[in-house]
N, C-alpha and C. Protein backbone atom coordinates (compact mmCIF):
# COMPACT_ATOMS: atom_id res chain seq x y z
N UNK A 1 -18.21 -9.01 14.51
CA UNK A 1 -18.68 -8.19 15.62
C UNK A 1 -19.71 -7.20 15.08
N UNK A 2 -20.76 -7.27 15.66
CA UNK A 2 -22.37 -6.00 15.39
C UNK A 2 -21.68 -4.95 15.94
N UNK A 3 -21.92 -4.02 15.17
CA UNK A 3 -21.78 -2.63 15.55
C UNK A 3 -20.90 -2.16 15.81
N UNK A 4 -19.93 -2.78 15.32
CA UNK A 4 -18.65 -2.16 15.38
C UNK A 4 -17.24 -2.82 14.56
N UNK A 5 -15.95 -2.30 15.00
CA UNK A 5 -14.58 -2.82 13.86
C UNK A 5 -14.12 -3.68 14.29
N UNK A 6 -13.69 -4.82 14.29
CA UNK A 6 -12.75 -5.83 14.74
C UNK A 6 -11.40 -4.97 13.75
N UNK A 7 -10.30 -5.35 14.50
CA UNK A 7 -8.92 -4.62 14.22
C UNK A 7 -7.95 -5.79 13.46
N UNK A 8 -8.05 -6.08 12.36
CA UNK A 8 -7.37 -7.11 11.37
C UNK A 8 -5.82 -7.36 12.69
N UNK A 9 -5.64 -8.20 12.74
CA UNK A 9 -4.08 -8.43 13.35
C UNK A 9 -3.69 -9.14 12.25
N UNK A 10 -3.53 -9.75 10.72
CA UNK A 10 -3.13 -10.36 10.01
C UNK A 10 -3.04 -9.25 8.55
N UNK A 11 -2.02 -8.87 7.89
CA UNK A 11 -1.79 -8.52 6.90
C UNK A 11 -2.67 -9.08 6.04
N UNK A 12 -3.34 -8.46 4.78
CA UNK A 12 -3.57 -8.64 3.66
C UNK A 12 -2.89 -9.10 2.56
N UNK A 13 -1.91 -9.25 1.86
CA UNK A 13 -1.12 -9.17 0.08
C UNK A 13 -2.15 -9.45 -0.79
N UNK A 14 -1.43 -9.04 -1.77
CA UNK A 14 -2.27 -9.62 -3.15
C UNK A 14 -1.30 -8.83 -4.05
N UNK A 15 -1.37 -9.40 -4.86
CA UNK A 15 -0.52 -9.53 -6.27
C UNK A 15 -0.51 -10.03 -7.95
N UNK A 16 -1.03 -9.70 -8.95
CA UNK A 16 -0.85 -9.76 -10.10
C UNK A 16 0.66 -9.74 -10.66
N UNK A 17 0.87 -10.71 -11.47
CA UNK A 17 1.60 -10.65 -12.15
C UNK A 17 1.75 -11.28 -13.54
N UNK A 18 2.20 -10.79 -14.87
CA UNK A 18 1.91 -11.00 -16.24
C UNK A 18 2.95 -11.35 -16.87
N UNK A 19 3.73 -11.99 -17.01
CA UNK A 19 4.96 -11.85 -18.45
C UNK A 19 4.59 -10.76 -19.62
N UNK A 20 3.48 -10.65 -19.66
CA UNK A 20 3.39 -10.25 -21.48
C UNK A 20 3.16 -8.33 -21.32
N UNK A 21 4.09 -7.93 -21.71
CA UNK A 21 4.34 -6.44 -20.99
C UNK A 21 5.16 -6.43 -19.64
N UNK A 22 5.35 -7.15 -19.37
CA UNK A 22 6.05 -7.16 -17.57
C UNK A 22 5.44 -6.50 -16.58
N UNK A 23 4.09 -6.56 -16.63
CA UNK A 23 2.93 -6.38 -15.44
C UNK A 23 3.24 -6.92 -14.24
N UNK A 24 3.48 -6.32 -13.26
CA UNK A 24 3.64 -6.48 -12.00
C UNK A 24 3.16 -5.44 -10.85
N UNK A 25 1.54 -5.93 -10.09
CA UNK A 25 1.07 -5.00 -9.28
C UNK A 25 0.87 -6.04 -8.13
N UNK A 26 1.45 -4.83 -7.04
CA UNK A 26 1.21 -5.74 -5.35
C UNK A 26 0.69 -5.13 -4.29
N UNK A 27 0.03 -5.22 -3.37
CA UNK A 27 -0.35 -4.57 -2.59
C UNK A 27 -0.20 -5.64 -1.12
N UNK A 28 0.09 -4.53 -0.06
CA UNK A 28 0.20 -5.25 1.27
C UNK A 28 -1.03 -4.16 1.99
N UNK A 29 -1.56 -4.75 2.81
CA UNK A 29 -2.65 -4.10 3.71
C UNK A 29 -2.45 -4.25 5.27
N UNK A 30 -1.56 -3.23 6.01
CA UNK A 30 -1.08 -3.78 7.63
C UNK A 30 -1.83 -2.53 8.22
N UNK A 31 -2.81 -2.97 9.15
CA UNK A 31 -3.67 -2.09 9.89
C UNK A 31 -4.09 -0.97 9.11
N UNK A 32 -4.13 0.16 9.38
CA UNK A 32 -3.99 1.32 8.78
C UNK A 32 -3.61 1.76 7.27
N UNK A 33 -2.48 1.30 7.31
CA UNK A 33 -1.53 1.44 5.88
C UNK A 33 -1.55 0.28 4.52
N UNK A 34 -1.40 1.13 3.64
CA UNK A 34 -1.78 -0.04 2.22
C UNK A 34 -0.40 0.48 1.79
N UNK A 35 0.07 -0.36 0.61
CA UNK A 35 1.41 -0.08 0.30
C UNK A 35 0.96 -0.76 -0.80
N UNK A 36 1.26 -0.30 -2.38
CA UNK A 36 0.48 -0.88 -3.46
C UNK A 36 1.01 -0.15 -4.74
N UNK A 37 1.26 -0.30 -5.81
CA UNK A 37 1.50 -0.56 -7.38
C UNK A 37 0.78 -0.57 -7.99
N UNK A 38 -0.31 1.15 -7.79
CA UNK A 38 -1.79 1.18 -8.08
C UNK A 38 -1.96 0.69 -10.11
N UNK A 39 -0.93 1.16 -10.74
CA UNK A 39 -1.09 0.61 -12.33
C UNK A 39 0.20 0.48 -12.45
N UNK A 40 0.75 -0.32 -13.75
CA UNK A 40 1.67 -0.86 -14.23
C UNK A 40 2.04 0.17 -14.71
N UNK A 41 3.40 0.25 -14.39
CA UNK A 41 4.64 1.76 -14.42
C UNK A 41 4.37 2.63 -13.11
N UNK A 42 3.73 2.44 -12.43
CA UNK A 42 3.72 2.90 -11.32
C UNK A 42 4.75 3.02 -10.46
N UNK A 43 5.22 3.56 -9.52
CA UNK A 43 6.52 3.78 -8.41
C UNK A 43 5.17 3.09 -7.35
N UNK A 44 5.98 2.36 -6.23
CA UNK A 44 4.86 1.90 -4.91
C UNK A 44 4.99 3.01 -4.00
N UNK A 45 3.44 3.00 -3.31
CA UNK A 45 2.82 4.36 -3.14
C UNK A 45 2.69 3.72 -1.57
N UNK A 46 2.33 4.98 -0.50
CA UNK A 46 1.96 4.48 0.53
C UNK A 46 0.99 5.26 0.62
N UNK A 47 -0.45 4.53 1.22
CA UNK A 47 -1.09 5.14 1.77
C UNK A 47 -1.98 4.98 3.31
N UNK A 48 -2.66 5.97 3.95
CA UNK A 48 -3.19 5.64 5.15
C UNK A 48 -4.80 5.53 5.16
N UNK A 49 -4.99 4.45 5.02
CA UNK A 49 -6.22 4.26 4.32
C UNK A 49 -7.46 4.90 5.28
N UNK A 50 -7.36 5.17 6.60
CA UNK A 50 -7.91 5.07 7.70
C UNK A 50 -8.42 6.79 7.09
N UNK A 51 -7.01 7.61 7.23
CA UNK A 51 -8.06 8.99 7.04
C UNK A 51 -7.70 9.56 5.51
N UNK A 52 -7.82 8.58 4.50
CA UNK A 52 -7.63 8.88 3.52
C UNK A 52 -7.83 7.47 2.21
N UNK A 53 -9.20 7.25 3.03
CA UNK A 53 -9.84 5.77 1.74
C UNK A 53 -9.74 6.06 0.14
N UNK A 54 -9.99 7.35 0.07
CA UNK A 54 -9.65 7.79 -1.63
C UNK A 54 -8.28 7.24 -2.00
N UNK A 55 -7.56 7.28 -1.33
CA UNK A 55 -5.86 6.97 -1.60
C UNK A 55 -5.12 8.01 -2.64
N UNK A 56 -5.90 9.18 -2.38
CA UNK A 56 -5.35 10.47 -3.11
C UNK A 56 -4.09 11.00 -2.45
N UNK A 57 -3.74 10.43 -1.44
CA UNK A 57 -1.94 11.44 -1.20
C UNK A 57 -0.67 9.84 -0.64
N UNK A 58 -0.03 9.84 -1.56
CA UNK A 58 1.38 9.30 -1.23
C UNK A 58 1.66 9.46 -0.04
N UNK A 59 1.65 9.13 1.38
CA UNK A 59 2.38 9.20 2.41
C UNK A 59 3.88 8.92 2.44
N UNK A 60 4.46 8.08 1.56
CA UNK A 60 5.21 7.55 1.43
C UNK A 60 6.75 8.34 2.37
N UNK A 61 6.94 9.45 1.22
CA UNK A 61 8.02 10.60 1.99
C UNK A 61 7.61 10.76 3.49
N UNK A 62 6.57 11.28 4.04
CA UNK A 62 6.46 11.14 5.30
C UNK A 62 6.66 10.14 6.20
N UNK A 63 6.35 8.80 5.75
CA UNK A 63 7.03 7.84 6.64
C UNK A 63 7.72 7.12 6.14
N UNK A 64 9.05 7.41 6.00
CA UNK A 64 10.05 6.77 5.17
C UNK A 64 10.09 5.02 6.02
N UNK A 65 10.15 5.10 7.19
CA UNK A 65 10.73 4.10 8.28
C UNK A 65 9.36 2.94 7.75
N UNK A 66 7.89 3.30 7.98
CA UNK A 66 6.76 2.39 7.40
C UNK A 66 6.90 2.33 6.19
N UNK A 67 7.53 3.05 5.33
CA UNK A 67 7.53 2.45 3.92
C UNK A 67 8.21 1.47 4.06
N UNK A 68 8.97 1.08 4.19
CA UNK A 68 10.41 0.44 4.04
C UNK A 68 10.34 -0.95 4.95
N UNK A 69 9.52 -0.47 6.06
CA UNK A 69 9.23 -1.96 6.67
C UNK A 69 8.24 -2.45 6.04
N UNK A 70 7.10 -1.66 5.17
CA UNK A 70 6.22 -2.82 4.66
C UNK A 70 6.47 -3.13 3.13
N UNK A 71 7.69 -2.37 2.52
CA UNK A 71 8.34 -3.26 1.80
C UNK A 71 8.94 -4.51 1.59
N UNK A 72 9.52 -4.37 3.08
CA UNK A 72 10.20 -5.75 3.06
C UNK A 72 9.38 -6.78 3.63
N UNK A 73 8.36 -6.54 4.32
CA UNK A 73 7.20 -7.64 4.70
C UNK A 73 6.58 -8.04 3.37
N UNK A 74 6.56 -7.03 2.47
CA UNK A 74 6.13 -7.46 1.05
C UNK A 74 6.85 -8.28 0.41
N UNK A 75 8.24 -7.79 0.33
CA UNK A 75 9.17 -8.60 -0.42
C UNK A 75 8.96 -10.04 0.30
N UNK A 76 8.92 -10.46 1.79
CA UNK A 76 9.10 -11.45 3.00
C UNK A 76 7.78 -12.55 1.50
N UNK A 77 6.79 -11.82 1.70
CA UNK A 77 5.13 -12.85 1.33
C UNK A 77 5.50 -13.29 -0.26
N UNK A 78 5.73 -11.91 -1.09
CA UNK A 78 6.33 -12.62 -2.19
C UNK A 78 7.45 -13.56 -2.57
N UNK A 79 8.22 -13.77 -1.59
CA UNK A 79 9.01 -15.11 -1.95
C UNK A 79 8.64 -16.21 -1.39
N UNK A 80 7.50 -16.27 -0.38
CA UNK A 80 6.64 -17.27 0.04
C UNK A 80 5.76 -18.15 -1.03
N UNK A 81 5.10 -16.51 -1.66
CA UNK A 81 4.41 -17.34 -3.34
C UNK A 81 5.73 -17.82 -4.30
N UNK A 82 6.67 -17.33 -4.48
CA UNK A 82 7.66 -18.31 -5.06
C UNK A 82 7.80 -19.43 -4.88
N UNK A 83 8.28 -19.56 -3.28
CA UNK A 83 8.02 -20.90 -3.04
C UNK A 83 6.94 -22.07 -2.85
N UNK A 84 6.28 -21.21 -2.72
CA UNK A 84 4.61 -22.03 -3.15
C UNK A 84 4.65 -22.51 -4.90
N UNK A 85 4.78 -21.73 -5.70
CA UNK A 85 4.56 -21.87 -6.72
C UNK A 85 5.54 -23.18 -7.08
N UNK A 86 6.30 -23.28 -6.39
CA UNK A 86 7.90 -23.72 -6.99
C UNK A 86 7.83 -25.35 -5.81
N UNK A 87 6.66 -25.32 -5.32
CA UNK A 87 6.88 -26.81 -4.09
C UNK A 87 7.48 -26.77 -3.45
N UNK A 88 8.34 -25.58 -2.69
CA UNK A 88 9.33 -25.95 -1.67
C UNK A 88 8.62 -26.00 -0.86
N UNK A 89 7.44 -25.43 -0.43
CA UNK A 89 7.24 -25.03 1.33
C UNK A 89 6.31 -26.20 1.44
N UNK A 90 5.75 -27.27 0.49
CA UNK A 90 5.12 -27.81 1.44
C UNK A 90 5.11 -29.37 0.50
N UNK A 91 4.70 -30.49 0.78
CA UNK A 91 4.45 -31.45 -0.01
C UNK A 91 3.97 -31.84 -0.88
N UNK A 92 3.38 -32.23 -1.82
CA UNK A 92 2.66 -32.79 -3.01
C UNK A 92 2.20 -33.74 -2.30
C-alpha cells in the first residue's frame, strides 16, 4: 500500500540457536509488541515497538498478561520448528 501502513495480521518469529556455548535467541513480533532474547544470557524482554523502536524500556512488568501470552505463542512456533526439523509435520 502507497502512502501508508498495512497492519501485519500474521506474527513474525525468528530464532537462533547454537550448541556450542548454549546460544539461544528468539524473537516473536505480534502487531505492536516484540518479545525477544536481545543477547545470549539475556532474561526475554518485552517491548512496544510502536512508541518505542529503540527498544530501550522492558515493558514486560507492565504487561504481565501480553508477556505471557506471547510467550506461549512463542513456545506454540518453536515446537513447530521441532517438528519441522524432526519430519513430523509434513512428508518427505
Amino acid at each position: 500500500m502507497f502512502g501508508g501502513h498495512a497492519v501485519r495480521q500474521i506474527p513474525i518469529a525468528a530464532g537462533y540457536q547454537r550448541l556450542y556455548k548454549n546460544t539461544e535467541l528468539y524473537a516473536l513480533i505480534m502487531n505492536q509488541y516484540k518479545i525477544c532474547i536481545p543477547d545470549a544470557g539475556d532474561e526475554m524482554m518485552l517491548f512496544d515497538i510502536k512508541t518505542d523502536p529503540t527498544e530501550s524500556h522492558d515493558i514486560k512488568n507492565d504487561k504481565p498478561e501480553l508477556f505471557q501470552n506471547m510467550k506461549a505463542k512463542l513456545e506454540e512456533i518453536k515446537e513447530s520448528w521441532r517438528e519441522s526439523r524432526e519430519g513430523k509435520d509434513y512428508q518427505w
